[in-house]
Protein backbone atom coordinates (compact mmCIF):
# COMPACT_ATOMS: atom_id res chain seq x y z
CA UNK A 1 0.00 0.00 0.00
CA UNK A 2 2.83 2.33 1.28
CA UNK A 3 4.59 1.87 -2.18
CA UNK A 4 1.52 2.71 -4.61
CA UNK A 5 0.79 5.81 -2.26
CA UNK A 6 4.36 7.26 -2.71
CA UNK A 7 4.34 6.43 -6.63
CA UNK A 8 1.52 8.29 -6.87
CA UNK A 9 2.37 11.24 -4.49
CA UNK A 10 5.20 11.59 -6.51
CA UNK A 11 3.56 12.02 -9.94
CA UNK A 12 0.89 14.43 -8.52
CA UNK A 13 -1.61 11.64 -8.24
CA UNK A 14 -4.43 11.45 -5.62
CA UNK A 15 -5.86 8.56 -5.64
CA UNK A 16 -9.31 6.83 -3.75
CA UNK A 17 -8.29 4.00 -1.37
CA UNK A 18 -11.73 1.92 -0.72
CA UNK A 19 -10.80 0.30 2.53
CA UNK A 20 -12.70 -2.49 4.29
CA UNK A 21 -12.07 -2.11 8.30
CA UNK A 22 -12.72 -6.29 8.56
CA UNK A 23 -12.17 -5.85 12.96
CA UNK A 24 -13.06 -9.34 13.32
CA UNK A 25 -11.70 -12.96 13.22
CA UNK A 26 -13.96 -15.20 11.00
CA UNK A 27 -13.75 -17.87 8.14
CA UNK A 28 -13.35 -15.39 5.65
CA UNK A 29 -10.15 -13.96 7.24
CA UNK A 30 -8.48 -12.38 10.35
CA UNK A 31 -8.96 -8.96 11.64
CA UNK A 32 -6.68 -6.86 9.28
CA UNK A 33 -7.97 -3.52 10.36
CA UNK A 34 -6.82 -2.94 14.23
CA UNK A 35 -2.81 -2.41 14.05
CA UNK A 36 -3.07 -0.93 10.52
CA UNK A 37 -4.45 2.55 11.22
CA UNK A 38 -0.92 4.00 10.72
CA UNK A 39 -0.93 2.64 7.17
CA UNK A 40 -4.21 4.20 6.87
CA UNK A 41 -2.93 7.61 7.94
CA UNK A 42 0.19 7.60 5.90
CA UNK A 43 -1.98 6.89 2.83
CA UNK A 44 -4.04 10.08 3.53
CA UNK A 45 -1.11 12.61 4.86
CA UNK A 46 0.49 11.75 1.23
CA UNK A 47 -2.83 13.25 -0.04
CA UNK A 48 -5.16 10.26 -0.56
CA UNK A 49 -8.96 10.16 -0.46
CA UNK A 50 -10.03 7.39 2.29
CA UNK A 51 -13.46 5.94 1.53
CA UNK A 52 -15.05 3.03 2.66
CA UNK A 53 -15.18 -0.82 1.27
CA UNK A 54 -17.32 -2.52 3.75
CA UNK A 55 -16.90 -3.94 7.48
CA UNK A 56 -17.66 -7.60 6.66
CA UNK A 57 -16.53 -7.96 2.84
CA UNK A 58 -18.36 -10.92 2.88
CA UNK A 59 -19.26 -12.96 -0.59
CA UNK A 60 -23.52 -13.21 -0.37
CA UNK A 61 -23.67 -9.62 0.59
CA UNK A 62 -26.42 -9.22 -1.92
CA UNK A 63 -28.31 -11.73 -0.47
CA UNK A 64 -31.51 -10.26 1.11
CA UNK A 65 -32.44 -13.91 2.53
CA UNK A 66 -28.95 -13.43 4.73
CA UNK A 67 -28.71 -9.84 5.01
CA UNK A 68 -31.18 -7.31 5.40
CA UNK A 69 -31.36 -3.50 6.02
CA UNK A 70 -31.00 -3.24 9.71
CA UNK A 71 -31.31 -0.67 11.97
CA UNK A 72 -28.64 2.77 13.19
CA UNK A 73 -27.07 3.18 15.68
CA UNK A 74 -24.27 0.64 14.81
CA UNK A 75 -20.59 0.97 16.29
CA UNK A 76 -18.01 -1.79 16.05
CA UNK A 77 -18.73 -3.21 19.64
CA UNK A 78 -22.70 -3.87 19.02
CA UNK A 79 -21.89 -4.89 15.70
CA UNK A 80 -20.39 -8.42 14.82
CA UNK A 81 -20.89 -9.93 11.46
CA UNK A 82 -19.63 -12.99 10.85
CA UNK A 83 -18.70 -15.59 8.02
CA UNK A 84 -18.50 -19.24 8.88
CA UNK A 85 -17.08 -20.32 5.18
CA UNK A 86 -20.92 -21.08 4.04
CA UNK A 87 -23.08 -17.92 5.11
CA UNK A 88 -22.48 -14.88 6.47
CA UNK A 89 -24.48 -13.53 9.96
CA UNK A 90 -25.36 -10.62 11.86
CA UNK A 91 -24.76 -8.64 8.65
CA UNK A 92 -26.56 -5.77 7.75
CA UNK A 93 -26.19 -3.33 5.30
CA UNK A 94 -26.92 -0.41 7.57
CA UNK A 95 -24.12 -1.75 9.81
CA UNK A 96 -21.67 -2.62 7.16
CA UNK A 97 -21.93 1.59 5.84
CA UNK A 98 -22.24 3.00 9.19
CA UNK A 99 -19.42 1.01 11.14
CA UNK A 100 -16.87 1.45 8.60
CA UNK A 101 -17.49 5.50 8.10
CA UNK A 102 -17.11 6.20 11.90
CA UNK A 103 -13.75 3.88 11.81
CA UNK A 104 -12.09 5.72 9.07
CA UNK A 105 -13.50 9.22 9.95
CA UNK A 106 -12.04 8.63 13.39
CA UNK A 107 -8.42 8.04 11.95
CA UNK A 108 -8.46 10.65 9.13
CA UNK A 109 -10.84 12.62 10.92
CA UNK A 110 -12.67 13.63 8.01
CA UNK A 111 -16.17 12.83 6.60
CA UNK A 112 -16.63 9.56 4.64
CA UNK A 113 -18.71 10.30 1.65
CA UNK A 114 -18.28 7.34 -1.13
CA UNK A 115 -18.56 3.39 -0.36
CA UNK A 116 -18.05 0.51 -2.48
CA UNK A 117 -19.22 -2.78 -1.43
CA UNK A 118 -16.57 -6.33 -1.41
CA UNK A 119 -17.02 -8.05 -4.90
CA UNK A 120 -19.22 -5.25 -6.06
CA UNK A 121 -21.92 -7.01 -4.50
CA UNK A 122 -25.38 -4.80 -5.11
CA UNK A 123 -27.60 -5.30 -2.63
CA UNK A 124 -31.45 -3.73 -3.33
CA UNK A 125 -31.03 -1.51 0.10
CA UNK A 126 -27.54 -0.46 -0.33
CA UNK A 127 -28.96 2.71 -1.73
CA UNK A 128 -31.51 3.70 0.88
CA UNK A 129 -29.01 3.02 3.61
CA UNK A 130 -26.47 4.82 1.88
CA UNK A 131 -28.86 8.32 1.16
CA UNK A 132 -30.01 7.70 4.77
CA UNK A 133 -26.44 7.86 5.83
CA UNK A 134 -25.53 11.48 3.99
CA UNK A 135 -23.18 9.51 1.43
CA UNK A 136 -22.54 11.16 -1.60
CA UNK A 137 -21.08 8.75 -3.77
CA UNK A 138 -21.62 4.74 -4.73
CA UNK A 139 -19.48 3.35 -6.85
CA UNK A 140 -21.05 -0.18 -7.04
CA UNK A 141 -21.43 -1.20 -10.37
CA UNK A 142 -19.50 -1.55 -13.44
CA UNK A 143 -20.42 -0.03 -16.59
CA UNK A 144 -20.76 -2.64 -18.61
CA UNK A 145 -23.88 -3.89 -16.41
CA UNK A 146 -25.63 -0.64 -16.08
CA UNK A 147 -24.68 0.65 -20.12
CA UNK A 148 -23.04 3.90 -19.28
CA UNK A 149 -19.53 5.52 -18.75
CA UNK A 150 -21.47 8.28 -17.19
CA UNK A 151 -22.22 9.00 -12.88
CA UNK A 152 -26.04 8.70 -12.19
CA UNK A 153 -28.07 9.82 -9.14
CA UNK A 154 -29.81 6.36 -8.21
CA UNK A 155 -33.01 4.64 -7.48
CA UNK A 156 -33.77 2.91 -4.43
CA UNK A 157 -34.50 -1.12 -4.86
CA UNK A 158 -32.94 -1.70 -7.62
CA UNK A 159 -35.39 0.29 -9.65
CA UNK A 160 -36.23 3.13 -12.03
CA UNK A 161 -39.62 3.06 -10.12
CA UNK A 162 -37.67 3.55 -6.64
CA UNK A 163 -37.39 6.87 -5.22
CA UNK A 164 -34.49 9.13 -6.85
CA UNK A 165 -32.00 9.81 -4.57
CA UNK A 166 -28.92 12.47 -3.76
CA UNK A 167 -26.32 9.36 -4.08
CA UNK A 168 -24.52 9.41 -7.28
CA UNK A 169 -23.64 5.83 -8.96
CA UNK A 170 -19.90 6.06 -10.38
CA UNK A 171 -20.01 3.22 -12.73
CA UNK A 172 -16.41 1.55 -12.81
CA UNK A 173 -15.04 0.82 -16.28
CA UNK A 174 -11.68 -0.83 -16.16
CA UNK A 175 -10.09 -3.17 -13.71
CA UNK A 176 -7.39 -5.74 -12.31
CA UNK A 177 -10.52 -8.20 -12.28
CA UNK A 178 -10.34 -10.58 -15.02
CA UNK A 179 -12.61 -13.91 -14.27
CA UNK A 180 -11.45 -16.01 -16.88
CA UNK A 181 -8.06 -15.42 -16.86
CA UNK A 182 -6.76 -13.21 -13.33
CA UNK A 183 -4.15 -11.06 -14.03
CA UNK A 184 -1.27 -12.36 -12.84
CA UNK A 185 2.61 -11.17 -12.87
CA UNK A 186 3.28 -13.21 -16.59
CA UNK A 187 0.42 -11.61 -18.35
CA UNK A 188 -0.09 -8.25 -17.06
CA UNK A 189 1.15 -6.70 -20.28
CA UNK A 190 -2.02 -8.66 -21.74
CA UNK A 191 -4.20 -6.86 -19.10
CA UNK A 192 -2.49 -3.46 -19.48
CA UNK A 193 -3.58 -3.57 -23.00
CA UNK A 194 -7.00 -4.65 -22.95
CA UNK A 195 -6.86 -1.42 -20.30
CA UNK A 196 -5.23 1.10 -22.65
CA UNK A 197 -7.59 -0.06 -25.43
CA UNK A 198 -10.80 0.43 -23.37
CA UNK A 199 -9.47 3.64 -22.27
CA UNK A 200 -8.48 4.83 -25.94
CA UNK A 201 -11.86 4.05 -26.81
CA UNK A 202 -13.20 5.92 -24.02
CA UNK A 203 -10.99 9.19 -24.37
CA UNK A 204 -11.74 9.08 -28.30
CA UNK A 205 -15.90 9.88 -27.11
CA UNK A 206 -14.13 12.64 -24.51
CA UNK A 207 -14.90 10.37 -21.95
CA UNK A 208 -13.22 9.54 -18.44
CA UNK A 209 -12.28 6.31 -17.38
CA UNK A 210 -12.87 4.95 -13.50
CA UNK A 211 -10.13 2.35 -13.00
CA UNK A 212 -10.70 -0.38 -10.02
CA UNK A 213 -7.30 -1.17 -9.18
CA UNK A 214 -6.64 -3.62 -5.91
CA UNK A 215 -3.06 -2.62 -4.68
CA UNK A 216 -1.82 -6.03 -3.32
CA UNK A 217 0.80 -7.09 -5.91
CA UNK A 218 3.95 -5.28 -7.61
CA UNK A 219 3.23 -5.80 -10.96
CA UNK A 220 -0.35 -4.35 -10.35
CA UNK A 221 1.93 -1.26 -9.38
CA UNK A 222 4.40 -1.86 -12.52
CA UNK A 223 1.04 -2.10 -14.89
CA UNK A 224 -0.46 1.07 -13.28
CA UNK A 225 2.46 3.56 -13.85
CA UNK A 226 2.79 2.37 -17.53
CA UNK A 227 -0.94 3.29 -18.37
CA UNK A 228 -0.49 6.11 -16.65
CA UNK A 229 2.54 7.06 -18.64
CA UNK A 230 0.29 6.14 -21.47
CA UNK A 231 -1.91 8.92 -21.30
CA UNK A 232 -2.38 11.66 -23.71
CA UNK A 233 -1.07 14.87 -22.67
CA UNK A 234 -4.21 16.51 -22.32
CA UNK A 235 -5.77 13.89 -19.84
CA UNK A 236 -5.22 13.41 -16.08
CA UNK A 237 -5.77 11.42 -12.90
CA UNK A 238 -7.73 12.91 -10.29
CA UNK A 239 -9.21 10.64 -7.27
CA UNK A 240 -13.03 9.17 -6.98
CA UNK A 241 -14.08 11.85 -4.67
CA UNK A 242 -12.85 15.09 -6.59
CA UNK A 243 -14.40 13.28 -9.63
CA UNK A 244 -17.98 13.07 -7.98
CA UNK A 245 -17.82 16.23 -6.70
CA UNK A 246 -17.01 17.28 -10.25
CA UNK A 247 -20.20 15.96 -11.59
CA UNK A 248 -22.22 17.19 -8.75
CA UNK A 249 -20.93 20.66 -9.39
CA UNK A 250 -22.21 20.01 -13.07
CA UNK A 251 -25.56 19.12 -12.06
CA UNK A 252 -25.88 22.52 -9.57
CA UNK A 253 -24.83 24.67 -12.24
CA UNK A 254 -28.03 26.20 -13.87
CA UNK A 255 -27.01 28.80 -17.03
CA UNK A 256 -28.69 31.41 -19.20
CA UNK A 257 -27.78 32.87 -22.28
CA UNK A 258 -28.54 36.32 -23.61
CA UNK A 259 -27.22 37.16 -26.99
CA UNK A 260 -26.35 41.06 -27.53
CA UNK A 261 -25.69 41.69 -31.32
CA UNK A 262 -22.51 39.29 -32.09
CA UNK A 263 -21.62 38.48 -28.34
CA UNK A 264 -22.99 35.71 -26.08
CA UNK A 265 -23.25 36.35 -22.72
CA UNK A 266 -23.30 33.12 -20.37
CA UNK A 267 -24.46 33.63 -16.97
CA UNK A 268 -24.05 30.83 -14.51
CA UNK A 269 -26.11 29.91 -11.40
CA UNK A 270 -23.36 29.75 -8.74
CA UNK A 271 -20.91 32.31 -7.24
CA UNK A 272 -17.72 32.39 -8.66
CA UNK A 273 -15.79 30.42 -5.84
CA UNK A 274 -18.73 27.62 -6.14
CA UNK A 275 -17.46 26.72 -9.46
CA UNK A 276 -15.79 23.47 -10.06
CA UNK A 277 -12.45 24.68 -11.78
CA UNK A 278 -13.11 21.58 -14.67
CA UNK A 279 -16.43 22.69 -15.35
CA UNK A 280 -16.62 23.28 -19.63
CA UNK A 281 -19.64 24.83 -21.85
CA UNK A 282 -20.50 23.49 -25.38
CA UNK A 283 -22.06 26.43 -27.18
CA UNK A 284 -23.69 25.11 -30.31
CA UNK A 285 -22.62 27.20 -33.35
CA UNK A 286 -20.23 29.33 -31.00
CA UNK A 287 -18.07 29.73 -34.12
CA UNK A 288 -20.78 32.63 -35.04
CA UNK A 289 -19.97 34.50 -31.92
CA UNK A 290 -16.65 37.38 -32.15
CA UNK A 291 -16.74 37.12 -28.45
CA UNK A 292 -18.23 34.82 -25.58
CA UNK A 293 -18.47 36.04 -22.18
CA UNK A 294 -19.00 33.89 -19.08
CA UNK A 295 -20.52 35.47 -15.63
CA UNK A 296 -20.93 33.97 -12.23
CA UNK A 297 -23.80 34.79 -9.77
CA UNK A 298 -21.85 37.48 -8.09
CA UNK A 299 -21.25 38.75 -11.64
CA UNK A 300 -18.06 37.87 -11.97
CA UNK A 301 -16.20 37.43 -14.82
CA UNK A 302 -15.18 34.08 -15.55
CA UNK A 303 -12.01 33.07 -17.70
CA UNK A 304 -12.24 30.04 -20.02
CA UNK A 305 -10.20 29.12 -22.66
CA UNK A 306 -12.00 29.00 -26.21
CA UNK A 307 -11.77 26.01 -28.65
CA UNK A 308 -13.22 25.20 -31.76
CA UNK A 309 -15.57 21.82 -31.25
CA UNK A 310 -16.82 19.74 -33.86
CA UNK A 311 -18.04 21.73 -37.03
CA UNK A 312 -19.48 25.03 -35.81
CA UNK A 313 -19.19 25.08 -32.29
CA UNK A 314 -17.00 26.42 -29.25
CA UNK A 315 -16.02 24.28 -26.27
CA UNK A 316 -15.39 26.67 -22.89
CA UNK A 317 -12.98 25.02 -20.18
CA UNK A 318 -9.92 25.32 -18.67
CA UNK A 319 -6.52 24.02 -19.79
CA UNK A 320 -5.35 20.84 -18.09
CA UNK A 321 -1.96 21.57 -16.23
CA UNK A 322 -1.37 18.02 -15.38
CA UNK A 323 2.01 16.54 -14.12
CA UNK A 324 4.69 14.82 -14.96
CA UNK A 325 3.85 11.12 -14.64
CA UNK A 326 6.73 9.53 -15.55
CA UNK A 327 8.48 11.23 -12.34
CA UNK A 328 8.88 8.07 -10.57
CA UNK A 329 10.67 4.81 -11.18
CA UNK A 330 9.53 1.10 -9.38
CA UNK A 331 12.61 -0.52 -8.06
CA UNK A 332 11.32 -2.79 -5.28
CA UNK A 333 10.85 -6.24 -6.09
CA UNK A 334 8.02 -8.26 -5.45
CA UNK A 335 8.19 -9.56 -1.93
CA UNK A 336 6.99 -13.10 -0.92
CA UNK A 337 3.93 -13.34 0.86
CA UNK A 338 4.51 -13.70 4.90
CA UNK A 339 4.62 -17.27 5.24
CA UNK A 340 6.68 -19.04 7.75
CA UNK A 341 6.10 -22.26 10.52
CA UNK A 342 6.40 -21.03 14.03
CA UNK A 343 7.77 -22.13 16.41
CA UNK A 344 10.37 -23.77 14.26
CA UNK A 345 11.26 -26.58 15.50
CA UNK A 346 8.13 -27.26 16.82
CA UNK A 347 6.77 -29.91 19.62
CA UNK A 348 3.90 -32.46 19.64
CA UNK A 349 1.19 -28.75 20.76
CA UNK A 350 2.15 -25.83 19.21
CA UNK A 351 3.25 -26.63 15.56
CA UNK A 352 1.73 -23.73 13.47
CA UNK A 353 1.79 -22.43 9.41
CA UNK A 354 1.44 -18.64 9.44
CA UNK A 355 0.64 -16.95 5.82
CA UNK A 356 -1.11 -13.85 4.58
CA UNK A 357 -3.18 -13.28 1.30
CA UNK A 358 -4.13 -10.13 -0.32
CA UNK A 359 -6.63 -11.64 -2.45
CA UNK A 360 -8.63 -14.66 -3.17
CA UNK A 361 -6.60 -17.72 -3.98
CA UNK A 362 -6.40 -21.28 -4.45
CA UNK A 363 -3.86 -22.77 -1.74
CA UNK A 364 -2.78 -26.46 -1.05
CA UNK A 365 -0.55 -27.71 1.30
CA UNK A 366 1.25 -31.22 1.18
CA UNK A 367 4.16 -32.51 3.99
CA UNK A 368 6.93 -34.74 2.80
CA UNK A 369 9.47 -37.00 5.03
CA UNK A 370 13.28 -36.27 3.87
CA UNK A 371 12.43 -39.37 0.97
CA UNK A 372 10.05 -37.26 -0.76
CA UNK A 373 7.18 -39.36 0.21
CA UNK A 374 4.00 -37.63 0.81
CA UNK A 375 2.73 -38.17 4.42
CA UNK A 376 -0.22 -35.44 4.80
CA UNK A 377 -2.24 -33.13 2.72
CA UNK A 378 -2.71 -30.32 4.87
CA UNK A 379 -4.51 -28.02 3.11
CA UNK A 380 -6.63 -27.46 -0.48
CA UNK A 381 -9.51 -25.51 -0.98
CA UNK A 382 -10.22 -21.40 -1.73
CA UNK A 383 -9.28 -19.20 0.91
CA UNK A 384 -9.76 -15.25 0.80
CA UNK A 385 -7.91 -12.09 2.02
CA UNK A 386 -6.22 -11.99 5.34
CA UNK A 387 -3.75 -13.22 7.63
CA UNK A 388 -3.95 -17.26 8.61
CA UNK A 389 -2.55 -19.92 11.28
CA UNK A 390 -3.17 -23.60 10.38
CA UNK A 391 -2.54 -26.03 12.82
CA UNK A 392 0.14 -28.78 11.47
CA UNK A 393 0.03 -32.17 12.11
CA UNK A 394 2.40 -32.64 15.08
CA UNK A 395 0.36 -35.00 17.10
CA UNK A 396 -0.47 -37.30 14.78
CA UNK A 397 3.37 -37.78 13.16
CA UNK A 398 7.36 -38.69 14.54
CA UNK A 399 9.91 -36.78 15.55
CA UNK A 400 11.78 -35.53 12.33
CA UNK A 401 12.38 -33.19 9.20
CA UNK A 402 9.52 -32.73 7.29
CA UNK A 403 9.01 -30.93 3.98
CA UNK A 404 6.40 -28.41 3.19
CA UNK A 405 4.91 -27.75 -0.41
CA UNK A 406 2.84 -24.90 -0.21
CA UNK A 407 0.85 -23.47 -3.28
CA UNK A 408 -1.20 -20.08 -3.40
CA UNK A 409 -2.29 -19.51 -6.72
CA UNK A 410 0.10 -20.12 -9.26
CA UNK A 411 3.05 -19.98 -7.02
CA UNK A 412 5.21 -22.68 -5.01
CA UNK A 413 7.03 -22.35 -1.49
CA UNK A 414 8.90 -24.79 0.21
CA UNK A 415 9.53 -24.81 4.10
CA UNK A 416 11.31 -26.82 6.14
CA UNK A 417 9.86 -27.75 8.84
CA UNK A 418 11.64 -30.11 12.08
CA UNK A 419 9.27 -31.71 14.35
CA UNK A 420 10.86 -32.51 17.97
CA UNK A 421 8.19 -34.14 20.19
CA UNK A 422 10.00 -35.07 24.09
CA UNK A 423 10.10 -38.55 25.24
């Protein structure tokens, strides 16, 4: 995390980090949010936007059968969700939004305003809790399932009959999430493509592009600074936040027109420091116009520059000063996860295997005697994010060296591993 927060500091970039404050042990993983609130800090003093990605993260979040709307007044001591590996419990969706934004406000100690659920996971009250809750910003759904690149105030239920709400849907578009094929560190070039060609696409309709990135992996970090070198000179990277706020400026803005002679006078709706600085004007057949002028409520004047757009007509906006992204080189290199057998040696009650994940992965574990020959599967199955200690075998086997084969995902670890039980 520290290392994609300093790239980016360092080319200019703020970005959004979604974090999930998961303060409990269950099956899905082990409380990764108490100890870390210095990470959390150092991401926002290098001038981050915190938001929030869930309490629970669990997978069947969207599953009103399991978890329903609940009530307020949630805090992280009356509220305990829970994943046993099957189903999730004591999980509500009110709890989930309203745990998590008092967490990270009390680190950062600023308002939480945009949420994004684990997996993306829609469930048909995420909206009314969220617009109960003063959030500003979802950011739940990717594009390709609701058919626009654009930000949407939303419906509650699921619904274009639901009541229209204040919350603002930013639809992702691109992503590290590939199902048939995850991205991994010998075909990220593959994935960095497919990204540059959505986002050429994209930028070619004067578009923006919302990329879902999960910061867990170096080459994540490696494909991230060369699409951001990528970019045209005349785009930029701002964070989720300062892009909602963007649009919501956008929608505020009310304008009239009065046309004296040759010159078209624009007069805008909002004071002149209530103005988003990226706000722009189309003026269809602005071409006729010798001069444009643009006021604010407070009768200022407002300075845009003037360019021609499509045949006939004048785009107003302001002229993109954007950094240097290329500022910063990636030296580190990948570091193993943390996996290790403690204590090592171990005796006949206290033989452990400690590893972390940062994602959801495939992991089996298989213990050898010094011949090679298999003696005990100790692990196989899907296992997701966190930190994990699996008991080993030591009551059950001799005294001896043992050999560990440990797989998670497409990689391989071997640990040695010396079992000493007293006579």
């Amino acid at each position: 995390i520290k290392d994609y927060a300093s790239y980016e500091k360092t080319n200019g970039i703020s970005a959004t980090y979604l974090v999930t404050t998961h303060y409990m042990q269950d099956k899905l993983a082990k409380n990764f949010f108490d100890g870390y609130e210095e990470d959390i800090s150092y991401v926002f003093e290098k001038g981050h936007d915190i938001q929030s990605h869930s309490v629970s993260h669990v997978p069947d979040f969207d599953i009103q059968s399991v978890v329903g709307l609940g009530t307020l007044g949630n805090t992280r001591y009356n509220y305990q969700p829970y994943f046993d590996g099957s189903v999730s419990s004591n999980v509500t969706v009110l709890g989930e939004i309203e745990v998590s934004r008092d967490l990270l406000k009390n680190i950062i100690n600023k308002n939480i305003t945009a949420f994004r659920p684990g997996y993306l996971l829609f469930h048909k009250d995420l909206i009314t809790a969220l617009d109960t809750l003063g959030y500003k910003f979802s950011t739940s759904h990717s594009a390709c399932d609701v058919m626009t690149n654009f930000p949407f105030f939303s419906h509650t239920d699921l619904s274009m009959s639901g009541r229209l709400t204040k919350v603002l849907e930013i639809p992702n578009h691109i992503s590290d999430v590939f199902s048939s094929d995850p991205i991994n560190e010998d075909n990220y070039y593959d994935k960095l493509a497919i990204w540059k060609s959505c986002f050429t696409k994209v930028y070619n309709n004067n578009l923006s592009s919302v990329l879902l990135i999960h910061p867990n992996r170096y080459y994540k970090l490696y494909a991230e600074q060369l699409l951001t070198t990528f970019l045209p000179q005349n785009a930029f990277v701002c964070n989720l936040s300062d892009y909602g706020n963007y649009w919501l400026n956008r929608d505020a803005v009310i304008f009239t027109t009065v046309i004296n002679v040759d010159t078209l006078n624009l007069y805008l709706s909002k004071p002149k420091d209530s103005l988003n600085t990226f706000l722009s004007f189309v003026i269809a057949n602005g071409q006729d116009f010798s001069k444009i002028k643009v006021y604010s409520s407070d009768m200022q004047t407002i300075n845009y520059t003037k360019s021609n757009w499509q045949s006939n007509d004048i785009i107003l906006h302001n002229m993109c000063n954007r950094p240097n992204y290329n500022a910063y080189s990636i030296t580190e290199e990948p570091l193993p996860n943390n996996i290790h057998i403690y204590p090592n040696p171990s005796e006949q009650s206290n033989a452990m295997l400690h590893f972390d994940i940062m994602e959801e992965s495939e992991i089996t574990a298989d213990i050898f005697d010094v011949k090679g020959a298999l003696v005990y599967n100790l692990m196989n199955g899907t296992y997701y994010n966190g930190a994990y200690d699996i008991v080993l075998p030591a009551q059950i086997l001799s005294s001896g060296t043992y050999l560990m084969r440990l797989k998670i995902g497409t990689r391989y670890y071997k640990l040695k591993w010396i079992l000493s039980k007293s006579k």
